[in-house]
PDB file of N, CA and C in Angstrom:
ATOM      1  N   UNK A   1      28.811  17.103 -26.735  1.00  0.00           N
ATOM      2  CA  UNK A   1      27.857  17.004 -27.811  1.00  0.00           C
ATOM      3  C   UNK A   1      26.591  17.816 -27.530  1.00  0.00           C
ATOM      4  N   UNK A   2      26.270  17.967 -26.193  1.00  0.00           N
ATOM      5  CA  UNK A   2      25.479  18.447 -26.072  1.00  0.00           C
ATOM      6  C   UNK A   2      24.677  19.937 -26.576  1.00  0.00           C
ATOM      7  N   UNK A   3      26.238  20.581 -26.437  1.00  0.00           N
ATOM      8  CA  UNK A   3      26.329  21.857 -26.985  1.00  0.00           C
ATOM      9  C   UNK A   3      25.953  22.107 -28.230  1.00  0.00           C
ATOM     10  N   UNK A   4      26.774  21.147 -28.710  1.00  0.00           N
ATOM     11  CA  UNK A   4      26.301  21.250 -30.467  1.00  0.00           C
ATOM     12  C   UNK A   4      25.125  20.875 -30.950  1.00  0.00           C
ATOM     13  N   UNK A   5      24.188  20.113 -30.043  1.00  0.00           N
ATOM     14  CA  UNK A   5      22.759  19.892 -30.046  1.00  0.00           C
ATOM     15  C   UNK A   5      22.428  21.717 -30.038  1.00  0.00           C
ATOM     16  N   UNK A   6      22.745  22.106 -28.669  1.00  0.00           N
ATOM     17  CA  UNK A   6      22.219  23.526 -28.183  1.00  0.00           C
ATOM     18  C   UNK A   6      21.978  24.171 -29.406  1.00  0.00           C
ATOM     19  N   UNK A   7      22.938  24.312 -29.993  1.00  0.00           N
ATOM     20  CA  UNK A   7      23.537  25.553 -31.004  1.00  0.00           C
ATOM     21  C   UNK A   7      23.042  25.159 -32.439  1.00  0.00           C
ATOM     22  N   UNK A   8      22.448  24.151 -32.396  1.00  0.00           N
ATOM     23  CA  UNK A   8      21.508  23.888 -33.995  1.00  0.00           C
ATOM     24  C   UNK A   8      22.591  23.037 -34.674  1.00  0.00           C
ATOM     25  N   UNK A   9      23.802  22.765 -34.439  1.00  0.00           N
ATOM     26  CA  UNK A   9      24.719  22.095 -35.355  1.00  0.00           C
ATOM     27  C   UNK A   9      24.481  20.640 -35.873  1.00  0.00           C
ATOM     28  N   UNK A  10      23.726  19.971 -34.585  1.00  0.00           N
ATOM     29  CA  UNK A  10      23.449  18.779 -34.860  1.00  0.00           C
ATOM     30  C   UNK A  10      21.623  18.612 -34.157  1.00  0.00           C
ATOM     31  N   UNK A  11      21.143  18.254 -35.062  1.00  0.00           N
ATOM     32  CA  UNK A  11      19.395  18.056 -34.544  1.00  0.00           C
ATOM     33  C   UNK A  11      19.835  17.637 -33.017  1.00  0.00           C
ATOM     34  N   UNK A  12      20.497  15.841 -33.039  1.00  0.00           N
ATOM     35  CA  UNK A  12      20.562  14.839 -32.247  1.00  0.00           C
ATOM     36  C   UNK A  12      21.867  14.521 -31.656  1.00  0.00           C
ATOM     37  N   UNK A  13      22.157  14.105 -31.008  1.00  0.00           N
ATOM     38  CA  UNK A  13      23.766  13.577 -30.244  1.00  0.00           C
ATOM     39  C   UNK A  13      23.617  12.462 -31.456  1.00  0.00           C
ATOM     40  N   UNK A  14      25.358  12.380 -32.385  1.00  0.00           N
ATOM     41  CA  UNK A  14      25.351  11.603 -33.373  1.00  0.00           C
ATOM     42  C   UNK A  14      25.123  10.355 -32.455  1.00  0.00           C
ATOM     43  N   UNK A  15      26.328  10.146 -31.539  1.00  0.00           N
ATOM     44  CA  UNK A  15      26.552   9.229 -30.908  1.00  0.00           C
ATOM     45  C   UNK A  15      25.539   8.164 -30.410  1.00  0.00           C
ATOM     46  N   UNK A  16      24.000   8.888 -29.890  1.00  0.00           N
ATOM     47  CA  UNK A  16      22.996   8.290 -29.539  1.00  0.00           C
ATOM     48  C   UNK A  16      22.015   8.161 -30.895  1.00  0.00           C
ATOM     49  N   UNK A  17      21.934   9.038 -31.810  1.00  0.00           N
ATOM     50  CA  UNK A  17      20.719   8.806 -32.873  1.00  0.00           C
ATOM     51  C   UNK A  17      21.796   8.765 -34.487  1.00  0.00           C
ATOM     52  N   UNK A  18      21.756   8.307 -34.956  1.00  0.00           N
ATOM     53  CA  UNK A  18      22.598   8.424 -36.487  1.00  0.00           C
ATOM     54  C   UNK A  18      21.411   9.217 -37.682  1.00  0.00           C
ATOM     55  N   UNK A  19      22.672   9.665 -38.226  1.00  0.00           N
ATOM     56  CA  UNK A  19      21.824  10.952 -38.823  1.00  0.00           C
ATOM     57  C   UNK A  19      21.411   9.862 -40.626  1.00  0.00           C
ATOM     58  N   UNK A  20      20.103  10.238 -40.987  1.00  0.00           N
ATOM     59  CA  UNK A  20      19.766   9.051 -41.297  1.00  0.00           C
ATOM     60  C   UNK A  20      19.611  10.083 -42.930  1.00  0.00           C
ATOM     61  N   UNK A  21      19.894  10.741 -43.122  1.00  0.00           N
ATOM     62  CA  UNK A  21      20.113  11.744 -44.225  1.00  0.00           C
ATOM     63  C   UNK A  21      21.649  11.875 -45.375  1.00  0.00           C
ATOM     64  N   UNK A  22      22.865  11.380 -44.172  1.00  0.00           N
ATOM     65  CA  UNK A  22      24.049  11.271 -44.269  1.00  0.00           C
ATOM     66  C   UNK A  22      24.851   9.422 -44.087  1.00  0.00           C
ATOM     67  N   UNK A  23      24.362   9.451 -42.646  1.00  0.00           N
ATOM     68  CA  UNK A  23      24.719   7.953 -42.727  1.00  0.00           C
ATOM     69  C   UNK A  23      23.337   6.932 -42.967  1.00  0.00           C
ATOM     70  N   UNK A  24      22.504   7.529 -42.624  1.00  0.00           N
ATOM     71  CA  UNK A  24      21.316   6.341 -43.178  1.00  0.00           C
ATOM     72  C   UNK A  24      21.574   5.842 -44.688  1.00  0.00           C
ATOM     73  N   UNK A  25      22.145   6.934 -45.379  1.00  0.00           N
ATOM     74  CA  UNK A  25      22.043   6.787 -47.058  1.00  0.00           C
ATOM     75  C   UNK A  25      23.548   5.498 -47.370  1.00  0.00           C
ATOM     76  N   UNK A  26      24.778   5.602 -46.429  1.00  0.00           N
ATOM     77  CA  UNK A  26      25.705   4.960 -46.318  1.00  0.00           C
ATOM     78  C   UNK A  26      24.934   3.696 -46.271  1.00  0.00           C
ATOM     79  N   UNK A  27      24.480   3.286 -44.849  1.00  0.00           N
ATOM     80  CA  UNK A  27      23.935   2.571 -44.351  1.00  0.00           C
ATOM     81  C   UNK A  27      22.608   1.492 -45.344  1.00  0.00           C
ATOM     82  N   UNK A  28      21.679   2.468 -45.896  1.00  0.00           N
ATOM     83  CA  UNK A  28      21.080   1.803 -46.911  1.00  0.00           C
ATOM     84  C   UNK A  28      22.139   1.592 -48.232  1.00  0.00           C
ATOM     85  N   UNK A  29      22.888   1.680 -48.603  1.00  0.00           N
ATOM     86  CA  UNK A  29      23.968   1.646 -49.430  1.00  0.00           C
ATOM     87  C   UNK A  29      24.162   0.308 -49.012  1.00  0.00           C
ATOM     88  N   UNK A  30      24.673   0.250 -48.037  1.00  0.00           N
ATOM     89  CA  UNK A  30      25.812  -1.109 -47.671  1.00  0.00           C
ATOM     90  C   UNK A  30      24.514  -2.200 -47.504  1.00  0.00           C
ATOM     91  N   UNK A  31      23.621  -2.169 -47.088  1.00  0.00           N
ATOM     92  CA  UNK A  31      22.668  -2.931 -46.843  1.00  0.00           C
ATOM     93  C   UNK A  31      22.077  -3.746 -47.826  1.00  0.00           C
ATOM     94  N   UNK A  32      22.293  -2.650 -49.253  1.00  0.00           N
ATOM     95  CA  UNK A  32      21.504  -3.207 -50.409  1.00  0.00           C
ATOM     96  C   UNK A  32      22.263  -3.778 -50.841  1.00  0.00           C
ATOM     97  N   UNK A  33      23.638  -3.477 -51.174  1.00  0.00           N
ATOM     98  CA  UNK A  33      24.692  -4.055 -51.732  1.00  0.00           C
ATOM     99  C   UNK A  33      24.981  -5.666 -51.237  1.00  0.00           C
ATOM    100  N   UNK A  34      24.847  -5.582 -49.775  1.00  0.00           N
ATOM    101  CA  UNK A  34      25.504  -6.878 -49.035  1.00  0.00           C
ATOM    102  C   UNK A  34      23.895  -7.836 -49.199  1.00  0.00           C
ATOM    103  N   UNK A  35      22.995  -7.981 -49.267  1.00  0.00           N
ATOM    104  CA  UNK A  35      21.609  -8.106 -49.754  1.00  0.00           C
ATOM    105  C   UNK A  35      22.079  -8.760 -50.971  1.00  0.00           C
ATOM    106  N   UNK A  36      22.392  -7.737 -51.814  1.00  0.00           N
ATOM    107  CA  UNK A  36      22.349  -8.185 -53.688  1.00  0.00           C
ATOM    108  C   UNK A  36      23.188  -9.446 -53.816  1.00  0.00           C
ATOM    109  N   UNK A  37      24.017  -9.966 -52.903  1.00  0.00           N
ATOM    110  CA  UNK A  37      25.110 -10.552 -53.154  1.00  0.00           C
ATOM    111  C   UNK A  37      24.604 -12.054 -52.072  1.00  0.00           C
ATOM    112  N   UNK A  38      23.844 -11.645 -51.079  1.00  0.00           N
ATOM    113  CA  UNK A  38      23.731 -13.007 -50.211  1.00  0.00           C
ATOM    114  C   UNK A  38      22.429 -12.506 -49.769  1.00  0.00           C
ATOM    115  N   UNK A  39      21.397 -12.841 -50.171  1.00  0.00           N
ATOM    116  CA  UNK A  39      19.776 -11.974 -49.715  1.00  0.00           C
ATOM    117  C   UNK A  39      19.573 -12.311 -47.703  1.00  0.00           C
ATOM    118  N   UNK A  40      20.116 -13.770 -47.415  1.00  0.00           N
ATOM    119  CA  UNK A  40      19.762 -13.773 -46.473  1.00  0.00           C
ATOM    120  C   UNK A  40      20.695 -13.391 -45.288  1.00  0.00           C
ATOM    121  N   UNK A  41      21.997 -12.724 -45.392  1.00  0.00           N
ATOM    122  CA  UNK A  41      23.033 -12.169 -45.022  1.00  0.00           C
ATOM    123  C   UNK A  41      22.160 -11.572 -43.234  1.00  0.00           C
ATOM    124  N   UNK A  42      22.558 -12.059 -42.033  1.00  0.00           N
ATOM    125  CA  UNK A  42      21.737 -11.687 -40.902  1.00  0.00           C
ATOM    126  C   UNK A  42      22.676 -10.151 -40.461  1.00  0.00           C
ATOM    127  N   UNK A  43      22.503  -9.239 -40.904  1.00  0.00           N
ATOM    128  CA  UNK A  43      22.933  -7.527 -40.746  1.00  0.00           C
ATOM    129  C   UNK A  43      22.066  -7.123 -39.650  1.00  0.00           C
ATOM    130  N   UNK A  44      22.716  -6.114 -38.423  1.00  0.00           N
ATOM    131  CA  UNK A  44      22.499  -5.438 -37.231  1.00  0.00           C
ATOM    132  C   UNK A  44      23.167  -4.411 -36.963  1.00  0.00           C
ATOM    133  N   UNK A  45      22.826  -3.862 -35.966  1.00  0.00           N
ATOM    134  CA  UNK A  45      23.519  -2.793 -35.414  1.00  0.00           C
ATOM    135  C   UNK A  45      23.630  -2.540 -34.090  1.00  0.00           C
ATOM    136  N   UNK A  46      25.205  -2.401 -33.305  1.00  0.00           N
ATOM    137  CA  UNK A  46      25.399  -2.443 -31.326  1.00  0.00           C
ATOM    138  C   UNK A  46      25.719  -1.166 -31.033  1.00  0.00           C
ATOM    139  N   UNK A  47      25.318  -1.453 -29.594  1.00  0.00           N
ATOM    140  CA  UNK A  47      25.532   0.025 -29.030  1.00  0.00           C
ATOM    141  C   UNK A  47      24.968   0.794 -29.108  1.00  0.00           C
ATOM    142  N   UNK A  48      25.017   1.773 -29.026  1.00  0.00           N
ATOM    143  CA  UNK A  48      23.939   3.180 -28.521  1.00  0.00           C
ATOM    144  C   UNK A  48      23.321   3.439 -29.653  1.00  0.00           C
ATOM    145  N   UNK A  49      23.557   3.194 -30.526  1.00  0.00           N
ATOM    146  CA  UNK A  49      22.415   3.357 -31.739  1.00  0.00           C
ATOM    147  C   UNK A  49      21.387   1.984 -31.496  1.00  0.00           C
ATOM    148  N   UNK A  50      21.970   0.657 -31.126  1.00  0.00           N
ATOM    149  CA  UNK A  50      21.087  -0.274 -31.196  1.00  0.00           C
ATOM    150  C   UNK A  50      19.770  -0.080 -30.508  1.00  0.00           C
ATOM    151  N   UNK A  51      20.308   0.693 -29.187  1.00  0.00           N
ATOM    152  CA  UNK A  51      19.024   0.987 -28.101  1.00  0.00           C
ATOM    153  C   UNK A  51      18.217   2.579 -28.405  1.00  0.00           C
ATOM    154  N   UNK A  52      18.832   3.250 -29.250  1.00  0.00           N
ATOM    155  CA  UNK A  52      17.981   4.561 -29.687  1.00  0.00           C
ATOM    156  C   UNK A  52      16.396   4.003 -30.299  1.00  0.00           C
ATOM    157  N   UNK A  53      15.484   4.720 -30.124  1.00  0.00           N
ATOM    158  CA  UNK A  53      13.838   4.198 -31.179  1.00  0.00           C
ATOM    159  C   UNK A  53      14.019   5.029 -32.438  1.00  0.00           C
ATOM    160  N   UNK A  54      14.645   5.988 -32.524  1.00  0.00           N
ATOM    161  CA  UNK A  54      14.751   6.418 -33.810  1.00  0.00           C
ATOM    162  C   UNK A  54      15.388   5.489 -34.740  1.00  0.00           C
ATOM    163  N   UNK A  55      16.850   5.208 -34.256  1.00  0.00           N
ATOM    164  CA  UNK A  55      17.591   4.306 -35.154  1.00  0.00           C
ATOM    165  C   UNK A  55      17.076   3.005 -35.426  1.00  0.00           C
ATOM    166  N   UNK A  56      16.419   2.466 -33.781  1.00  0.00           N
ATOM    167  CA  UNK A  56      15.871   1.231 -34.262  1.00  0.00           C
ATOM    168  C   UNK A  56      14.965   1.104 -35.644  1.00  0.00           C
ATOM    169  N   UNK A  57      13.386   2.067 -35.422  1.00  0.00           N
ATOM    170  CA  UNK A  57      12.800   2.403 -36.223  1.00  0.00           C
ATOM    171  C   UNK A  57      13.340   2.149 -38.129  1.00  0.00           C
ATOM    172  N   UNK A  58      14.658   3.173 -38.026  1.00  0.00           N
ATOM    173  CA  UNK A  58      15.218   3.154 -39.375  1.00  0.00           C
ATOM    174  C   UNK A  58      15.502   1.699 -39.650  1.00  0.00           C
ATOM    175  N   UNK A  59      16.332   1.053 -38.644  1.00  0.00           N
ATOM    176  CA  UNK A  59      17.001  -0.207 -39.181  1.00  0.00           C
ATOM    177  C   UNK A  59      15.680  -1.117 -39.706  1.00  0.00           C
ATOM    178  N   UNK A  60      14.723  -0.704 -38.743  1.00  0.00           N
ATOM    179  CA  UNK A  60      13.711  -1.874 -39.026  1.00  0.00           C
ATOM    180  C   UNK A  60      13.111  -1.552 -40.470  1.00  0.00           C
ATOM    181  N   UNK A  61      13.334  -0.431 -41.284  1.00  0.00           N
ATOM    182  CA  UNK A  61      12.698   0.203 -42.335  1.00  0.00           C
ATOM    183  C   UNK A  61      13.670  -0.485 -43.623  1.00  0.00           C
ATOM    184  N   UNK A  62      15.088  -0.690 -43.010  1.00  0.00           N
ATOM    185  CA  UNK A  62      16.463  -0.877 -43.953  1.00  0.00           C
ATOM    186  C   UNK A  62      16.196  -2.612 -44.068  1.00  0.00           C
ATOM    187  N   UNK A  63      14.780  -3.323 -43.636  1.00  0.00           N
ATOM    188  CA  UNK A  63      15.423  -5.053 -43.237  1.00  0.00           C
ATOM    189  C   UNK A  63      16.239  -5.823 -42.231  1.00  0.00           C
ATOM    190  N   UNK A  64      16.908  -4.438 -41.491  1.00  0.00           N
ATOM    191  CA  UNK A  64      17.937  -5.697 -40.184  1.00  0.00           C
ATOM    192  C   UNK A  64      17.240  -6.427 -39.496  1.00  0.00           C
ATOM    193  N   UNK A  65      18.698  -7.676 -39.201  1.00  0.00           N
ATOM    194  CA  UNK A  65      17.392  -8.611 -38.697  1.00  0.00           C
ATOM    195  C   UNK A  65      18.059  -8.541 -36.968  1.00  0.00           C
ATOM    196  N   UNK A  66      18.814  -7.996 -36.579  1.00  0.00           N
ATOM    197  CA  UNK A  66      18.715  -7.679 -35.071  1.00  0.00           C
ATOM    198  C   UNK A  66      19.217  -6.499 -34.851  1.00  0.00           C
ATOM    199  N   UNK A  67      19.149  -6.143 -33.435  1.00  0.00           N
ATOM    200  CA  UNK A  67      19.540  -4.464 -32.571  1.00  0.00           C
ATOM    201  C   UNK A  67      20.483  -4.826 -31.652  1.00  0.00           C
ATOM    202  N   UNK A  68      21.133  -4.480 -31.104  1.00  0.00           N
ATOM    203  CA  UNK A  68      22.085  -5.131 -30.020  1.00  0.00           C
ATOM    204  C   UNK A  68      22.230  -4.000 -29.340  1.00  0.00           C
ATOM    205  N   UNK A  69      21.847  -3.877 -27.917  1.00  0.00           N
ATOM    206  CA  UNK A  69      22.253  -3.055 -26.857  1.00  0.00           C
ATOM    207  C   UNK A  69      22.537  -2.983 -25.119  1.00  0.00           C
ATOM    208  N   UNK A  70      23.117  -1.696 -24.976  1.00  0.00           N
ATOM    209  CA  UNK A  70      23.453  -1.999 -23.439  1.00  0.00           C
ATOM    210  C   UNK A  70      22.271  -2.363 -22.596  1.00  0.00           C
ATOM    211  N   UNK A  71      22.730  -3.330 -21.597  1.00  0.00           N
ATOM    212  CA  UNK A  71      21.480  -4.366 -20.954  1.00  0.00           C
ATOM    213  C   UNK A  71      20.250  -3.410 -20.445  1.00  0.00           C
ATOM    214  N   UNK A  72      20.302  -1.963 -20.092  1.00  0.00           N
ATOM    215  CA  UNK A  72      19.437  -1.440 -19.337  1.00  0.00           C
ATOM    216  C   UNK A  72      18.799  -0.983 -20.227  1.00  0.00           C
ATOM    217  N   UNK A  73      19.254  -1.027 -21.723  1.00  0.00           N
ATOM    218  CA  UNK A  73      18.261   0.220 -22.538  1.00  0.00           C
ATOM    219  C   UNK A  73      17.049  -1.362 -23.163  1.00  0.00           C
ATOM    220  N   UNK A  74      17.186  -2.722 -22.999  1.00  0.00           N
ATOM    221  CA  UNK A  74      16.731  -3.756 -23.663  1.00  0.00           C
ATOM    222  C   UNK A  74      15.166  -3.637 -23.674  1.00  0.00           C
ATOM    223  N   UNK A  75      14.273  -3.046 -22.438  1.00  0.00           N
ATOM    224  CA  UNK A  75      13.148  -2.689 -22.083  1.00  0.00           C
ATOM    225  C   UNK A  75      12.265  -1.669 -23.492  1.00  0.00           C
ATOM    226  N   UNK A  76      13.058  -0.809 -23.459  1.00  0.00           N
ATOM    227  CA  UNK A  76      12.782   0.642 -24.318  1.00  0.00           C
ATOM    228  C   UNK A  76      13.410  -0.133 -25.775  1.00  0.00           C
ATOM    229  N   UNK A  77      14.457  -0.541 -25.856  1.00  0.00           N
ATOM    230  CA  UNK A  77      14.632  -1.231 -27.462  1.00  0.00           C
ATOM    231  C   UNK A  77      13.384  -2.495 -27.825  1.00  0.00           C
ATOM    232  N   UNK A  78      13.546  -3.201 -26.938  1.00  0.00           N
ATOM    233  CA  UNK A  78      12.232  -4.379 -27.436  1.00  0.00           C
ATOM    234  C   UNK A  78      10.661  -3.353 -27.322  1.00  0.00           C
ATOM    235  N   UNK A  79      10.454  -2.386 -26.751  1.00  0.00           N
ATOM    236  CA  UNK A  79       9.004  -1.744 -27.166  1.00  0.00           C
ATOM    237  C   UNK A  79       9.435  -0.917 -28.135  1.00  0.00           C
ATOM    238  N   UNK A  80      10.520   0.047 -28.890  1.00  0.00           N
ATOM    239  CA  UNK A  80      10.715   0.734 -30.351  1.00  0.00           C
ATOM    240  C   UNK A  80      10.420  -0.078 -31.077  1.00  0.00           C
ATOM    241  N   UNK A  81      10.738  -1.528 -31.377  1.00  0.00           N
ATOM    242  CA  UNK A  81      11.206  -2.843 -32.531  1.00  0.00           C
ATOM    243  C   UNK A  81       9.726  -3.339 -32.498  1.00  0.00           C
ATOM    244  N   UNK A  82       8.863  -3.412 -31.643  1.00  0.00           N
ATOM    245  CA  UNK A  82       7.527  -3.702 -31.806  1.00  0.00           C
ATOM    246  C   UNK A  82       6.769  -2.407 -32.448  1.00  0.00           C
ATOM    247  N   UNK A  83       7.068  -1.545 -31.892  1.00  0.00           N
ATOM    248  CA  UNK A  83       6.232  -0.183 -32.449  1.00  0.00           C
ATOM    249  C   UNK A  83       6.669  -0.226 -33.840  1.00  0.00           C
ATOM    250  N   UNK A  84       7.735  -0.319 -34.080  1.00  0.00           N
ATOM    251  CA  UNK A  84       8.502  -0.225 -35.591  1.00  0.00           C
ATOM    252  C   UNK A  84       7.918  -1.185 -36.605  1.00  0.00           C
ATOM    253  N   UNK A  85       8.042  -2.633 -35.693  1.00  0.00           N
ATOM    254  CA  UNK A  85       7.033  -3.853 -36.667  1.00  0.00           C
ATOM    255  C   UNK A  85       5.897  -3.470 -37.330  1.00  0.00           C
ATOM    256  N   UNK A  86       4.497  -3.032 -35.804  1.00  0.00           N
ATOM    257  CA  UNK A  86       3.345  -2.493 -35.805  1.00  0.00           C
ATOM    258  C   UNK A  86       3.073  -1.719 -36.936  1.00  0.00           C
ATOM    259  N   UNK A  87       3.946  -0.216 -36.849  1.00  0.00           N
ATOM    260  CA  UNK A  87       3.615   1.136 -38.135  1.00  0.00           C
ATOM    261  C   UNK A  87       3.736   0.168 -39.341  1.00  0.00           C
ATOM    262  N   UNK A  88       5.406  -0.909 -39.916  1.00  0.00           N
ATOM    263  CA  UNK A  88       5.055  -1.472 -40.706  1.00  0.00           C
ATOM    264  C   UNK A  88       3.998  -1.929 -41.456  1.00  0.00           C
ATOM    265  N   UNK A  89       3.549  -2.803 -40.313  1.00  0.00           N
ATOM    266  CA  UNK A  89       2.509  -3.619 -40.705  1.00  0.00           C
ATOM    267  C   UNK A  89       1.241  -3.001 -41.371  1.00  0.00           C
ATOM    268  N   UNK A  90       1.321  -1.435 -40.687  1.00  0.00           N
ATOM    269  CA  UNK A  90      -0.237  -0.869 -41.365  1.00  0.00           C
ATOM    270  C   UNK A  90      -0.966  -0.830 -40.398  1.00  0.00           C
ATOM    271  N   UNK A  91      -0.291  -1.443 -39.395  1.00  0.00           N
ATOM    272  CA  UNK A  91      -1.667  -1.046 -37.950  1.00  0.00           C
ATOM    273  C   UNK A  91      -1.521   0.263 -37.672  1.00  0.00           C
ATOM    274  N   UNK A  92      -2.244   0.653 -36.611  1.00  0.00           N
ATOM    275  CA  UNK A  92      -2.326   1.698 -35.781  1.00  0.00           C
ATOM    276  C   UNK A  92      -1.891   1.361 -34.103  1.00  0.00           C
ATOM    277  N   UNK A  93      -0.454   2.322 -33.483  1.00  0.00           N
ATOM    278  CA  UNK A  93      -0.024   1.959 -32.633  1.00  0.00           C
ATOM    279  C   UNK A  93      -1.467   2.749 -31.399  1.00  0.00           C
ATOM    280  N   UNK A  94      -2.540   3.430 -31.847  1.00  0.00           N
ATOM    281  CA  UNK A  94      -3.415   3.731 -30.591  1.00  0.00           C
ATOM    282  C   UNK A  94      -4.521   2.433 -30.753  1.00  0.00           C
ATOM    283  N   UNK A  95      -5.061   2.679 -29.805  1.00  0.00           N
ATOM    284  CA  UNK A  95      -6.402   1.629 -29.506  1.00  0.00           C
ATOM    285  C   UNK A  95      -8.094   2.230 -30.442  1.00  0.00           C
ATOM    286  N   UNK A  96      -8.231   1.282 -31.213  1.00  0.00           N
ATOM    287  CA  UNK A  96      -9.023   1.939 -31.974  1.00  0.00           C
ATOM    288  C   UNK A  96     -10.670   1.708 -31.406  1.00  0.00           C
ATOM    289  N   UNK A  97     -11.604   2.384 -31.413  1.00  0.00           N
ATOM    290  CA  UNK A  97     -12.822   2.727 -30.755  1.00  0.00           C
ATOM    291  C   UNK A  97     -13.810   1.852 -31.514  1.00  0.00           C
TER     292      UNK A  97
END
């Protein structure tokens, strides 16, 4: 995959970041749909997307209500999912003067 990073084919390794142009639009698709039908429906996402900050970021933008990932990335996923909350919220992730 890497290569195809190299060579412009893919921005990101699909595998680690999901392309949020192509499958994000899937993804918000299925989200709204399964939503319309049971609002409080608990929707996530495992594995190497769970622990990416990009993807987290998105999911947290789509409503999921958890991330699921491999045990070592849990450090770096629980500080994306706060940063992700934070921008929500309207704060500012620097320290303001």
């Amino acid at each position: 995959m890497e290569e195809y990073v190299d060579r412009g084919i893919f921005d990101k390794e699909p595998f680690q970041t999901f392309d949020q142009k192509g499958i994000g639009r899937l993804f918000s698709t299925a989200v709204s749909l399964a939503r319309s039908v049971k609002p409080d429906l608990k929707l996530g996402i495992c594995g190497e997307h769970g622990g990416d900050p990009t993807s987290i970021a998105f999911c947290h933008s789509q409503g999921l209500t958890y991330v699921s990932c491999s045990p070592f990335r849990v450090p770096l996923t629980r500080l994306a999912a706060a940063q992700a909350a934070i921008k929500a919220s309207g704060h500012s992730l620097t320290q303001d003067k």
